[in-house]
Protein backbone atom coordinates (compact mmCIF):
# COMPACT_ATOMS: atom_id res chain seq x y z
CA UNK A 1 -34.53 158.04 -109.82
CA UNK A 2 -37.81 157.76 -110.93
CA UNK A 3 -40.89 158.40 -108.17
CA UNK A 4 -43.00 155.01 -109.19
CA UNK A 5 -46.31 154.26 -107.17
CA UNK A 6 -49.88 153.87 -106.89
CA UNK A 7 -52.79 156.01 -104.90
CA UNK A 8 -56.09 155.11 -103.42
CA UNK A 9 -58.28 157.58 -102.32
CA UNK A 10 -61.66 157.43 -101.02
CA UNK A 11 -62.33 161.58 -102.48
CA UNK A 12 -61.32 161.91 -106.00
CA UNK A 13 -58.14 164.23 -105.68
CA UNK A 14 -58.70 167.66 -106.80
CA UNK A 15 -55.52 169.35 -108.76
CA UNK A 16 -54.24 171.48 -106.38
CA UNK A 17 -54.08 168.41 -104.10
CA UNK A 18 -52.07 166.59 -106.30
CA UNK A 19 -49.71 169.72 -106.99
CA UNK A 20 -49.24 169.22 -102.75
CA UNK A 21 -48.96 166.03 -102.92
CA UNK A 22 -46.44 165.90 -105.48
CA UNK A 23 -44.30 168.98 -103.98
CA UNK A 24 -44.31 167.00 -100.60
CA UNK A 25 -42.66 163.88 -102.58
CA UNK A 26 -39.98 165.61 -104.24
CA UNK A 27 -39.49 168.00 -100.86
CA UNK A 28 -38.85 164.45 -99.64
CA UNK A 29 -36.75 163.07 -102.42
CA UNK A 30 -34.79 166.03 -102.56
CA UNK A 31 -34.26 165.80 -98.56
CA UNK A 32 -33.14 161.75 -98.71
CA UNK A 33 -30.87 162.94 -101.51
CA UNK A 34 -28.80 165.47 -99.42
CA UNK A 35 -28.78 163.24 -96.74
CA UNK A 36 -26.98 160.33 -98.82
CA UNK A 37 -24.55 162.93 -99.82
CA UNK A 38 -23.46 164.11 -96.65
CA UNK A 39 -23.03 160.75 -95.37
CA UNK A 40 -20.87 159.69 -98.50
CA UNK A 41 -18.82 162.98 -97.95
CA UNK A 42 -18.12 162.26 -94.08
CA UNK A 43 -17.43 158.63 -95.06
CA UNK A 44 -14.85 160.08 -97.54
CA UNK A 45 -13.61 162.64 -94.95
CA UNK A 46 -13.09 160.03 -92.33
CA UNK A 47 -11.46 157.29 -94.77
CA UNK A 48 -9.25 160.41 -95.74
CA UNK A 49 -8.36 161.36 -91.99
CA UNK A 50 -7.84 157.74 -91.52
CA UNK A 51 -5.46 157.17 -94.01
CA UNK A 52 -2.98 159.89 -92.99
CA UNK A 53 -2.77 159.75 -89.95
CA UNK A 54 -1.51 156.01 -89.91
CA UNK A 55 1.28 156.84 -92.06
């Protein structure tokens, strides 16, 4: 995944700003990420529990 966008400032951004700015967006990336992956893991884990126990 790509991080794809476009800024508008009213101050022209100095670099360490945009070093923050771009650790905050892959903090966040990273974050939504981990999430998705422990969702698809409990899905798995519950389509797992579900399937044996029926048998």
């Amino acid at each position: 995944e790509n991080i794809k966008g476009e800024v508008t400032s009213s101050e022209p951004a100095t670099l360490s700003k945009a070093v923050r700015m771009a650790h905050t967006l892959i903090k966040q990336k990273v974050k939504a990420k981990a999430e998705r992956e422990a969702d698809n893991k409990k899905r798995k884990w519950e389509n797992f529990q579900g399937g044996s126990s029926s048998g």
